[in-house]
N, C-alpha and C. Protein backbone atom coordinates (compact mmCIF):
# COMPACT_ATOMS: atom_id res chain seq x y z
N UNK A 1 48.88 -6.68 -60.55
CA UNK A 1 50.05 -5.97 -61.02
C UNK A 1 50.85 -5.51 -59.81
N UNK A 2 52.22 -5.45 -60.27
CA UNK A 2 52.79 -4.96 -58.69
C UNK A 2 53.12 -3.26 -58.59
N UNK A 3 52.45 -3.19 -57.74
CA UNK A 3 53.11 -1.92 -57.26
C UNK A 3 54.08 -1.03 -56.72
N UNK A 4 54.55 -0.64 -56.95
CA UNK A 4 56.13 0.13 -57.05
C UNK A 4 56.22 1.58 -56.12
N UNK A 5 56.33 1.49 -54.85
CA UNK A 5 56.85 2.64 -54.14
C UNK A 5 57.65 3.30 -54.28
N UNK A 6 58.11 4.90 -54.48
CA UNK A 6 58.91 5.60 -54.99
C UNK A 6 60.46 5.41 -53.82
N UNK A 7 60.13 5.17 -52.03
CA UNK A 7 60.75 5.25 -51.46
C UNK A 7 61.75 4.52 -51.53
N UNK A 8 60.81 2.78 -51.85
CA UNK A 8 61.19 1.29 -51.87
C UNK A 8 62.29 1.46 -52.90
N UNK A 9 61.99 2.48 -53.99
CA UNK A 9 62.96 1.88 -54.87
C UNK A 9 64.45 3.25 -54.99
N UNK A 10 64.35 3.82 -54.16
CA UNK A 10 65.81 4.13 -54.06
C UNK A 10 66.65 3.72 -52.79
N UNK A 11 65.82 2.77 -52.13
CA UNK A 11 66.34 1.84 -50.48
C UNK A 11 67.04 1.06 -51.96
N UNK A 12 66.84 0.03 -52.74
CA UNK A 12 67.88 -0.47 -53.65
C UNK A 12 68.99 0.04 -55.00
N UNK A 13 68.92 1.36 -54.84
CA UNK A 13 70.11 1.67 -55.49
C UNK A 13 69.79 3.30 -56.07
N UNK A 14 70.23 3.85 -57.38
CA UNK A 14 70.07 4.99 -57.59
C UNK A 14 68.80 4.98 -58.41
N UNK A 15 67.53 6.03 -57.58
CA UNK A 15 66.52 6.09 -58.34
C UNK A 15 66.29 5.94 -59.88
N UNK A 16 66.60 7.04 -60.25
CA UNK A 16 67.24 7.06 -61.99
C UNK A 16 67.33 5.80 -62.87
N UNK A 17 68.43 4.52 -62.46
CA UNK A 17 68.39 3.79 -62.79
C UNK A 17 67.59 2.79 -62.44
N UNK A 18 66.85 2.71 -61.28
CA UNK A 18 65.82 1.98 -61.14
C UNK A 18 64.47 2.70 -62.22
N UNK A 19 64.13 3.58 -62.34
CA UNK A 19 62.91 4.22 -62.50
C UNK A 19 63.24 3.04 -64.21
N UNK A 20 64.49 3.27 -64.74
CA UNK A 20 64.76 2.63 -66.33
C UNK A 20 64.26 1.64 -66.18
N UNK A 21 64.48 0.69 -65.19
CA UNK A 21 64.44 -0.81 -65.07
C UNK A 21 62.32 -0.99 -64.73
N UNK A 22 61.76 -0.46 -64.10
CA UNK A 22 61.07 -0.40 -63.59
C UNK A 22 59.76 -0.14 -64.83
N UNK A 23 60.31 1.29 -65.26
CA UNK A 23 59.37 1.38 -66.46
C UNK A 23 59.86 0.60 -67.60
N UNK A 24 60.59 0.03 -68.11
CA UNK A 24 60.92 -1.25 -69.02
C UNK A 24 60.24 -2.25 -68.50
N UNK A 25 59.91 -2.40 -67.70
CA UNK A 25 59.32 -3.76 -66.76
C UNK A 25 58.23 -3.40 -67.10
N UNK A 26 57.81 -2.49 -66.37
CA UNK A 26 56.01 -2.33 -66.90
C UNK A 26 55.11 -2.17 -67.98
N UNK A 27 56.60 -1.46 -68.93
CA UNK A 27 56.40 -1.46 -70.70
C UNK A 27 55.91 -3.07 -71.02
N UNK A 28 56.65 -3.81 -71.06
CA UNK A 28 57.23 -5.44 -71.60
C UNK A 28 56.43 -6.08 -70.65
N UNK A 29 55.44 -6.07 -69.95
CA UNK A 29 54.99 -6.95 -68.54
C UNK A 29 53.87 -7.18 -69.58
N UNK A 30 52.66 -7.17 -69.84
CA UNK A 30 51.85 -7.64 -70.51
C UNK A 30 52.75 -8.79 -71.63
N UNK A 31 54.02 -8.61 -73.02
CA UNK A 31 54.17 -8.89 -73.70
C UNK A 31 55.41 -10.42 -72.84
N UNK A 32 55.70 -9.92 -72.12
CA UNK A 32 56.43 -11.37 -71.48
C UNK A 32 55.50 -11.80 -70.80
N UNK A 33 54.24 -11.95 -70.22
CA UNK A 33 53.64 -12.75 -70.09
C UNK A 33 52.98 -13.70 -70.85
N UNK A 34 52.46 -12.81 -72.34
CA UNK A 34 52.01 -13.70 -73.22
C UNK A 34 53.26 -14.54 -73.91
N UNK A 35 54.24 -13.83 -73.78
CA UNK A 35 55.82 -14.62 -74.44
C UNK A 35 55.98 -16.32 -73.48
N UNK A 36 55.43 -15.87 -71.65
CA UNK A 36 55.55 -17.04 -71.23
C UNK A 36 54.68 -18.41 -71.31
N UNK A 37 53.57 -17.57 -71.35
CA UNK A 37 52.19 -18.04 -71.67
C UNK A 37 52.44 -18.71 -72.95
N UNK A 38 52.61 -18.63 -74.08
CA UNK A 38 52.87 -19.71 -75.16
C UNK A 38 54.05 -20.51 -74.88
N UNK A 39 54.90 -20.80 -74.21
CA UNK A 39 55.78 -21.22 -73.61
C UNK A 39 56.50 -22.65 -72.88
N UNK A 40 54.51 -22.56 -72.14
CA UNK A 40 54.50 -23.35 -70.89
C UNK A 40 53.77 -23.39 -70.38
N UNK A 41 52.93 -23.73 -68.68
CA UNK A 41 52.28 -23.76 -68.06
C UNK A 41 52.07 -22.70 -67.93
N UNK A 42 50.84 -22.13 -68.07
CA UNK A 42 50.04 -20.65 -68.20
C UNK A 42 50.21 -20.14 -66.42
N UNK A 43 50.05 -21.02 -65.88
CA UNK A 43 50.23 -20.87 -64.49
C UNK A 43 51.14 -20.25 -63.95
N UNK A 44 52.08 -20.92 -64.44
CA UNK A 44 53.58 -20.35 -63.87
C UNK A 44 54.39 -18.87 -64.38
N UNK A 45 53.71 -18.95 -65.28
CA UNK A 45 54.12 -17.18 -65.98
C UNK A 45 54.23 -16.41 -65.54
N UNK A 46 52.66 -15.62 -64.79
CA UNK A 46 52.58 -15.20 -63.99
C UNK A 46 54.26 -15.05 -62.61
N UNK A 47 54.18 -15.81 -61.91
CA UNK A 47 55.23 -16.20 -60.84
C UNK A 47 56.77 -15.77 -61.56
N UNK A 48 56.64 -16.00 -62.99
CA UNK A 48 58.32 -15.54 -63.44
C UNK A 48 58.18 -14.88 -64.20
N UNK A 49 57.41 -14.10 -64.41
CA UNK A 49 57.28 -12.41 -64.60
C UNK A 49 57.31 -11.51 -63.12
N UNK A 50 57.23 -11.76 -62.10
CA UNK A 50 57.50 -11.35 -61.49
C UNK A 50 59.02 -11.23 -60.66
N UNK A 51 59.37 -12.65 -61.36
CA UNK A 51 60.96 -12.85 -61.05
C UNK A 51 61.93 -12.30 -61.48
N UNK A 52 61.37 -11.85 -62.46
CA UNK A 52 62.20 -11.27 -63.94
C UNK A 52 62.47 -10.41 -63.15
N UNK A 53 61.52 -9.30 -62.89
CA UNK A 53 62.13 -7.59 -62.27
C UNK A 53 62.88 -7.79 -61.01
N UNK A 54 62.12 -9.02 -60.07
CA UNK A 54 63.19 -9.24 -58.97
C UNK A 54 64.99 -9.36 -58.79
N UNK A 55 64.43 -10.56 -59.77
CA UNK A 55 66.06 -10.60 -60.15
C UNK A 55 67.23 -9.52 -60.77
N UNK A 56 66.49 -9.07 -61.52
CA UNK A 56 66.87 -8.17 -62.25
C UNK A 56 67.27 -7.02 -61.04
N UNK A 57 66.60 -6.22 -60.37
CA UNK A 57 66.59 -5.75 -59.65
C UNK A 57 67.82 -6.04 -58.22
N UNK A 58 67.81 -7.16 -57.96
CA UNK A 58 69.04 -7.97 -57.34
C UNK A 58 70.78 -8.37 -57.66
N UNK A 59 70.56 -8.59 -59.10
CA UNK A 59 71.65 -8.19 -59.98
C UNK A 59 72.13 -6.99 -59.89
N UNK A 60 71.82 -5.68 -59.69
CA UNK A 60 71.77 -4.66 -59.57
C UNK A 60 72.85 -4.18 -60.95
N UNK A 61 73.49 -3.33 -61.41
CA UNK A 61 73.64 -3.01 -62.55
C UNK A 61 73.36 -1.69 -63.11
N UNK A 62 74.02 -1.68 -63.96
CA UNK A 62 73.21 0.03 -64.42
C UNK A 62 72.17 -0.44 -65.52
N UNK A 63 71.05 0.04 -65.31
CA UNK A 63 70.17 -0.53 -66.66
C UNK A 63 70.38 0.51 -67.68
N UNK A 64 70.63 2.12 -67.34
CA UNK A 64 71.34 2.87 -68.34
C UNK A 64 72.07 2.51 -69.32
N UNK A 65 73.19 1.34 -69.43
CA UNK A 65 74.13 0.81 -69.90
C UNK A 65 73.21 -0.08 -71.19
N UNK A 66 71.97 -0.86 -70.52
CA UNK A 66 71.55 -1.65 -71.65
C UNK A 66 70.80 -0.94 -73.22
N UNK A 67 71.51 -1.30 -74.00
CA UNK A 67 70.92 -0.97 -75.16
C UNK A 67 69.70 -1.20 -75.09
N UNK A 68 69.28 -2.43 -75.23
CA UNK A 68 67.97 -3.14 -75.21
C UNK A 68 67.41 -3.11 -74.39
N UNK A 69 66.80 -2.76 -73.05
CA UNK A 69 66.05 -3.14 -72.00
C UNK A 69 65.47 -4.25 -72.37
N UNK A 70 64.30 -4.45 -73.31
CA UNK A 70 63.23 -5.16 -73.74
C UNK A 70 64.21 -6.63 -73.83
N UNK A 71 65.27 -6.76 -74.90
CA UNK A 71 65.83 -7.70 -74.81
C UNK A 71 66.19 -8.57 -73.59
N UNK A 72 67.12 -7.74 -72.81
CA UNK A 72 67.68 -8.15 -71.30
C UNK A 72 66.27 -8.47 -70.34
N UNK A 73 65.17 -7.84 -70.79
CA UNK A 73 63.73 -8.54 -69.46
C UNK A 73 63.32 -9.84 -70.23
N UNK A 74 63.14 -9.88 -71.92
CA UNK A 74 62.55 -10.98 -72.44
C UNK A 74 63.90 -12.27 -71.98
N UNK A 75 65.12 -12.00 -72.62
CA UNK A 75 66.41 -12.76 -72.74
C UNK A 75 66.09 -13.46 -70.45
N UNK A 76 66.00 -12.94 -69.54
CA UNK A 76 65.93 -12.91 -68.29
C UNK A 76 64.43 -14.24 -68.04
N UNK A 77 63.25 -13.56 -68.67
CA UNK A 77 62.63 -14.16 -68.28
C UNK A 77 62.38 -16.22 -68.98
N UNK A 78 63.13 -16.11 -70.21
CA UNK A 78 63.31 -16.97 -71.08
C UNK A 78 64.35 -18.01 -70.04
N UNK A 79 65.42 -17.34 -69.17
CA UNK A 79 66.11 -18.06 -68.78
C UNK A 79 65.28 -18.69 -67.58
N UNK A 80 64.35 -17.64 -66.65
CA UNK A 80 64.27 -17.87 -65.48
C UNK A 80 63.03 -19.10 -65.79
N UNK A 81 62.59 -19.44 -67.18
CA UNK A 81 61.61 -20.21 -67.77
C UNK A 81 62.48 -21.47 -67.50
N UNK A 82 63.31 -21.22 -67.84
CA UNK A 82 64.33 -23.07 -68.11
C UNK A 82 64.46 -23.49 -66.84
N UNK A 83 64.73 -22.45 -65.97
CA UNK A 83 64.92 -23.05 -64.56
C UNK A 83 64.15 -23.80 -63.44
N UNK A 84 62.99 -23.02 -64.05
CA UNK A 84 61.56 -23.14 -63.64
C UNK A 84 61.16 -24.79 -64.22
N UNK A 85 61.37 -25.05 -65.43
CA UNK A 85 61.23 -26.43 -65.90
C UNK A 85 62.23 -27.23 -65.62
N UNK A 86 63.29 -27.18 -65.31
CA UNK A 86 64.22 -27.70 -64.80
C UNK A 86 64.00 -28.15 -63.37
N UNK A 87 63.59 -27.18 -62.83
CA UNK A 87 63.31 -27.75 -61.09
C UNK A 87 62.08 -28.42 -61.05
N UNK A 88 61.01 -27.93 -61.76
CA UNK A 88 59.80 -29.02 -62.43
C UNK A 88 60.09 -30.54 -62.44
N UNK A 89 61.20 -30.48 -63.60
CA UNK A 89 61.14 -32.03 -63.98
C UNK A 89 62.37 -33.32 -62.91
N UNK A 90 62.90 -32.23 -62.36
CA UNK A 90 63.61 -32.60 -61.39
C UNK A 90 62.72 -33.19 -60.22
N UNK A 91 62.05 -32.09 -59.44
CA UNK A 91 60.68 -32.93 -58.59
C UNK A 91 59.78 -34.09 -59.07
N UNK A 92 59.66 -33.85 -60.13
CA UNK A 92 58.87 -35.05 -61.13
C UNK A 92 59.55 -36.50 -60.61
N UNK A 93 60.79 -36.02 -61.11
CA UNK A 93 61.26 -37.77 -61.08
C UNK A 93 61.43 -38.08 -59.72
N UNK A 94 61.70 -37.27 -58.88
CA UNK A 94 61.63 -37.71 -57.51
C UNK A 94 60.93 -38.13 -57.35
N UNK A 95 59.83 -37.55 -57.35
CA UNK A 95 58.07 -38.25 -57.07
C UNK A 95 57.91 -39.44 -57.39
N UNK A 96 58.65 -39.49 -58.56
CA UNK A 96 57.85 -40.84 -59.65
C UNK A 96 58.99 -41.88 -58.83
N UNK A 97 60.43 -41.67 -58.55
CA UNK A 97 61.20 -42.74 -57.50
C UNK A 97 60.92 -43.09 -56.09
N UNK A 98 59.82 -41.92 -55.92
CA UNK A 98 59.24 -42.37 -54.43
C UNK A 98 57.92 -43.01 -54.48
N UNK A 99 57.13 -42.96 -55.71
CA UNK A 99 56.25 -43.51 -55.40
C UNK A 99 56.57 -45.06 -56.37
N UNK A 100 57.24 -45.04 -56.84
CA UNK A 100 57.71 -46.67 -57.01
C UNK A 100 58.50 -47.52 -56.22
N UNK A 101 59.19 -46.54 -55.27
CA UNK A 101 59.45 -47.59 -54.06
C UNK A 101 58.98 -47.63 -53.04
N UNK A 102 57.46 -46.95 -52.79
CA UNK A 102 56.11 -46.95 -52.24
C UNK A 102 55.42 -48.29 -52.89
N UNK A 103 55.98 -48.44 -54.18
CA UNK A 103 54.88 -49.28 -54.86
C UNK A 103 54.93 -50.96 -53.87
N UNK A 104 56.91 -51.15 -54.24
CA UNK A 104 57.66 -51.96 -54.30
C UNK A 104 57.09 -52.48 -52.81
N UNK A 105 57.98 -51.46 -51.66
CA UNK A 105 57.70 -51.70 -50.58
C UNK A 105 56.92 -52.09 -49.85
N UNK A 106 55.09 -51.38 -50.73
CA UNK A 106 54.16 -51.34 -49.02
C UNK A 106 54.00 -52.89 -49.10
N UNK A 107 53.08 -53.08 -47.89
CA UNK A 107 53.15 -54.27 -47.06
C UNK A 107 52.03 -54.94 -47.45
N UNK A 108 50.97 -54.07 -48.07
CA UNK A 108 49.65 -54.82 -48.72
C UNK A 108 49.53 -55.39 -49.97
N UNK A 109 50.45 -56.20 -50.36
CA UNK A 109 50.69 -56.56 -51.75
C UNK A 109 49.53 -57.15 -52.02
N UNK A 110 48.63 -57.23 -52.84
CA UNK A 110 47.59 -58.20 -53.27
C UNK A 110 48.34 -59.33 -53.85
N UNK A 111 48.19 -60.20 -52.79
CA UNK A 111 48.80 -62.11 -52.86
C UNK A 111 47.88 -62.78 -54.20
N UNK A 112 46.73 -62.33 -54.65
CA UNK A 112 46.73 -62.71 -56.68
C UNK A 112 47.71 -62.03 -57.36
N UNK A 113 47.67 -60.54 -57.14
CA UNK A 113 48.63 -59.75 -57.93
C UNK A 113 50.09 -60.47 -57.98
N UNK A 114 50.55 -60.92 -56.66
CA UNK A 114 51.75 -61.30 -56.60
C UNK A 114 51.84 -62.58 -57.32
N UNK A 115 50.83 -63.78 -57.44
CA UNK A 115 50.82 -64.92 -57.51
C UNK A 115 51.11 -64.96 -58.84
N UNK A 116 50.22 -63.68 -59.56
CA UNK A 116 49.83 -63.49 -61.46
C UNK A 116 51.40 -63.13 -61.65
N UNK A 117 51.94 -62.60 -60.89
CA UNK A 117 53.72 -61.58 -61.26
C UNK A 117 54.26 -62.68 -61.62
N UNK A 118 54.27 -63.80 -60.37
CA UNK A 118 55.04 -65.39 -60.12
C UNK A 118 54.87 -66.21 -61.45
N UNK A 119 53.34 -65.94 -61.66
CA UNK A 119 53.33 -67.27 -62.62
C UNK A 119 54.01 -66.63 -64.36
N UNK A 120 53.23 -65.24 -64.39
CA UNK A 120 54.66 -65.11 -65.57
C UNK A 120 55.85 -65.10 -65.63
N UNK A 121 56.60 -64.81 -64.75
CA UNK A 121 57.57 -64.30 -64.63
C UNK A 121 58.16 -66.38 -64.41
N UNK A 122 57.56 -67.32 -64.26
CA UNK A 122 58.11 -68.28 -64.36
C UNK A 122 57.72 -68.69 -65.58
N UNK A 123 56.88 -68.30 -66.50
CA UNK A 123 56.40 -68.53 -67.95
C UNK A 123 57.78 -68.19 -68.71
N UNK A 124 58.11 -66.83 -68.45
CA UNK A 124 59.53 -66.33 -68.94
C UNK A 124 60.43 -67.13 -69.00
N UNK A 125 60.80 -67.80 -67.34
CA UNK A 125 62.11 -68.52 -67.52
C UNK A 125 62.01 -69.98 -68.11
N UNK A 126 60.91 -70.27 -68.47
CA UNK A 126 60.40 -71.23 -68.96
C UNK A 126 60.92 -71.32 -70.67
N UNK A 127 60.64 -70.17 -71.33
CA UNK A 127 60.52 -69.90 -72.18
C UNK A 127 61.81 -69.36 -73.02
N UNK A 128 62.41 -68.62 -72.14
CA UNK A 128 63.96 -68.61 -72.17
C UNK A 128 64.98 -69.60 -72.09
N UNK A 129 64.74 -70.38 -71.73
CA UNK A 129 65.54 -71.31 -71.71
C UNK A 129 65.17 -72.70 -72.47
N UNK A 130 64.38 -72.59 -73.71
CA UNK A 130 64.40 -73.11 -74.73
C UNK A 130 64.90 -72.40 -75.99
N UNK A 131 65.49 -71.03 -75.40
CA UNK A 131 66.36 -70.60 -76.74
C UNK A 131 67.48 -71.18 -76.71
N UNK A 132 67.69 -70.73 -78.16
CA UNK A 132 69.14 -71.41 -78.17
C UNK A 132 70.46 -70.73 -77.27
N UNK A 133 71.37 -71.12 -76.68
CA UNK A 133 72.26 -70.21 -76.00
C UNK A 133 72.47 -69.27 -75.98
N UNK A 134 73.10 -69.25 -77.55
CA UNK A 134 73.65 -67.56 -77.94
C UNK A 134 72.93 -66.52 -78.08
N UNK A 135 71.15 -67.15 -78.21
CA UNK A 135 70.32 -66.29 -78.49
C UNK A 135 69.63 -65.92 -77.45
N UNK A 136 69.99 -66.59 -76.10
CA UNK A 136 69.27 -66.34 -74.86
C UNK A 136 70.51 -65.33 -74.13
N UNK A 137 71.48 -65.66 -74.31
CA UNK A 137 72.97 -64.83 -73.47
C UNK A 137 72.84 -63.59 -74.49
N UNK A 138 72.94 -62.92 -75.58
CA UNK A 138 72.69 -61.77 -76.13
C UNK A 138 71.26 -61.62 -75.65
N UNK A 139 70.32 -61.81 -75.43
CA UNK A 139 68.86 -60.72 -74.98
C UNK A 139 69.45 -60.91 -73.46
N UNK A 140 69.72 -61.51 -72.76
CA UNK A 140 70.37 -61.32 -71.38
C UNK A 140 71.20 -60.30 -70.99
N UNK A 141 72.16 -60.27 -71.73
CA UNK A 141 72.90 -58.97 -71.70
C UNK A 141 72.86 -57.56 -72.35
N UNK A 142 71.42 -57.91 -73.05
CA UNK A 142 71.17 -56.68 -73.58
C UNK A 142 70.06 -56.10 -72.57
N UNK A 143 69.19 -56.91 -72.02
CA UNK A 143 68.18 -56.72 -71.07
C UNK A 143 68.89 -56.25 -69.77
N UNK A 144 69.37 -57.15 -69.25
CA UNK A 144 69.33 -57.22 -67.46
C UNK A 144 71.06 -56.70 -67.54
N UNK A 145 71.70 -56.64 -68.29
CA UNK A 145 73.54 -55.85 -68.46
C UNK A 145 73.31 -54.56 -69.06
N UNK A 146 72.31 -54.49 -69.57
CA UNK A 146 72.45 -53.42 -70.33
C UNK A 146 73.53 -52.70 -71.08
N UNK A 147 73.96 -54.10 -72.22
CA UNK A 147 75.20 -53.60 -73.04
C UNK A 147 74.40 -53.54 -74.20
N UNK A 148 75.50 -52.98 -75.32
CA UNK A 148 74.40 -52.53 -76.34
C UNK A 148 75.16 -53.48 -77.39
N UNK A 149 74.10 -53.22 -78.62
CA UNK A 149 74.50 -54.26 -79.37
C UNK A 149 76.09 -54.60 -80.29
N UNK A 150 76.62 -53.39 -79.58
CA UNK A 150 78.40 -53.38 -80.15
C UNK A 150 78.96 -54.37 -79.19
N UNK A 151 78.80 -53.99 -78.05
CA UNK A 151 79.17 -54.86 -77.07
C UNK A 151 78.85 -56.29 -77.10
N UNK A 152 77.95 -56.66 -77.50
CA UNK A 152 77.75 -58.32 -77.46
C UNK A 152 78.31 -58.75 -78.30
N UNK A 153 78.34 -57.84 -79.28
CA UNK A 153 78.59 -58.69 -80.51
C UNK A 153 79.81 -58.67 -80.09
N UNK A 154 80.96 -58.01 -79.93
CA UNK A 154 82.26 -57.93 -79.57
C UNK A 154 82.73 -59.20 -78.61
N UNK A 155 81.58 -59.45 -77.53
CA UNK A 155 81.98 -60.04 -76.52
C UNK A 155 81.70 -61.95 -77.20
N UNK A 156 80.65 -62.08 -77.60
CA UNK A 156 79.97 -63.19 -78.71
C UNK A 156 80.85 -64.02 -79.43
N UNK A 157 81.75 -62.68 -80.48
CA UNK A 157 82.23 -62.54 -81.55
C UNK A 157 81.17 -62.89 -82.52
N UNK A 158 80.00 -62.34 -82.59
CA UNK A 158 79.63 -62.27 -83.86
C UNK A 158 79.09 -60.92 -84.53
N UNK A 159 78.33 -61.16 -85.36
CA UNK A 159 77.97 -59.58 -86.17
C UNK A 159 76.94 -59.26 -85.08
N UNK A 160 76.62 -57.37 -85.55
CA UNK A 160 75.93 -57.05 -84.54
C UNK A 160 74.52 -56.98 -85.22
N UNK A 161 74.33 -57.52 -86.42
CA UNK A 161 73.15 -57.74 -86.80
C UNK A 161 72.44 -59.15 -86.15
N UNK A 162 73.39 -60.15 -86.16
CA UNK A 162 73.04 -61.11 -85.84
C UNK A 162 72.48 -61.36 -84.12
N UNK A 163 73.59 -60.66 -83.41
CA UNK A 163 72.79 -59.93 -81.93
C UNK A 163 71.45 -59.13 -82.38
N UNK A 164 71.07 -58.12 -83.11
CA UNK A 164 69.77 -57.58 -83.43
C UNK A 164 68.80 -58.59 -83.40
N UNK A 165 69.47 -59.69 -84.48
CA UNK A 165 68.32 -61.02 -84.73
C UNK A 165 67.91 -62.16 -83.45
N UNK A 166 68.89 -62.15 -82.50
CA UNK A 166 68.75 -62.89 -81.07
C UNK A 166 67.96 -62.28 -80.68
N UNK A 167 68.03 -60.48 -80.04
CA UNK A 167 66.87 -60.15 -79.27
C UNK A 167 65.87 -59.75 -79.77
N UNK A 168 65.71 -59.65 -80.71
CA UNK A 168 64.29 -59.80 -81.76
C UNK A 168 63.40 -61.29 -81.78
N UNK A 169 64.44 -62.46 -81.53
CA UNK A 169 63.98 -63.25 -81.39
C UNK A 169 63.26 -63.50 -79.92
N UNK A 170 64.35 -63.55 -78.95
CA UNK A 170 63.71 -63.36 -77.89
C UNK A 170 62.61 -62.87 -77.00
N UNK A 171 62.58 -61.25 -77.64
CA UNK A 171 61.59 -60.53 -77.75
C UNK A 171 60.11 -61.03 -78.22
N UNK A 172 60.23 -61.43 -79.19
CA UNK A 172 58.89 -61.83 -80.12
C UNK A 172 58.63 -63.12 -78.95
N UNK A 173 59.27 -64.45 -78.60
CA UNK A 173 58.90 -65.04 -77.66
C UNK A 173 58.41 -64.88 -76.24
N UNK A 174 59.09 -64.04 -75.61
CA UNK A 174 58.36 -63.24 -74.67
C UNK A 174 57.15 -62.79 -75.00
N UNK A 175 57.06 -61.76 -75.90
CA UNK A 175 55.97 -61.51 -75.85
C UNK A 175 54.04 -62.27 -76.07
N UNK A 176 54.82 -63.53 -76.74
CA UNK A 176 53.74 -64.44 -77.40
C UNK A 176 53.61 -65.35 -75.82
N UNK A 177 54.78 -65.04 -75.00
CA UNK A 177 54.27 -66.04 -73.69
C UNK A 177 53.23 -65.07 -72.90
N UNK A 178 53.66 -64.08 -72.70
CA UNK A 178 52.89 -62.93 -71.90
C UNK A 178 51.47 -62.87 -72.62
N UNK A 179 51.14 -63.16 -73.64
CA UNK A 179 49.87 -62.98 -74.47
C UNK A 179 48.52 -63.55 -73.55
């Protein structure tokens, strides 16, 4: 639990209104933890319950003014939750783009691994190119263009069901080559 010096807390503003903020904090500190704790990573709760009063505290403000205390620490810590998952899933994908062009890159490729990539991946073009045109140019541009099925059909001129039925077709062949 943190501990709260009487000195510390009029070095940031007028005692009085700290003491509000402070004992609202310590009121609500058990109940926003379990608020974060069903939340999210049990882990991290902890860390933004402690942010809550920081911030709060940094904002500076009259806490006199708030009707709610309880509201403004729960409403605070709810936000400082999103941010917290936000910068989470943000590092995530970094990770996951560095370690796939770790994958791509390193230099020790296993020459079967590569050989097995080669030989499907020429099974594919093998296999593709016994569709019929229109039905190989719609999964083409729905795959590797990434247009969607308004777009082909537009570009085609035909229905966009009938694009549905190309890369469905396609699809199902691929997959019976890869088998």
């Amino acid at each position: 639990m943190i501990e709260f010096e009487p000195a510390s807390l009029t070095r940031y503003g007028d005692s009085n209104s700290m003491d509000r903020l402070t004992r609202s904090f310590l009121e609500a500190r058990d109940d926003l933890l379990r608020f974060l704790k069903r939340r999210g990573r049990r882990s991290a709760a902890e860390d933004i319950v402690q942010n809550v009063w920081l911030k709060l505290r940094e904002r500076g403000g009259d806490p006199q003014s708030w009707e709610e205390p309880r509201a403004v620490l729960f409403t605070t810590a709810a936000n400082l939750k999103i941010d917290a998952y936000r910068r989470e899933a943000v590092a995530e994908q970094a990770l996951g783009k560095e370690a796939a062009l770790w994958a791509v890159n390193r230099p020790e490729v296993d020459p079967e691994a590569q050989a097995d990539a080669a030989g499907r991946l020429e099974r594919l073009s093998t296999a593709l190119a016994q569709l019929p045109p229109q039905c190989r140019q719609a999964f083409l541009m729905n795959r590797i263009d990434e247009l969607t099925h308004a777009q082909i059909a537009a570009l085609l001129g035909i229905s966009t069901k009938t694009v549905q039925r190309h890369i469905e077709r396609a699809l199902r062949l691929c997959v019976q080559v890869l088998e």
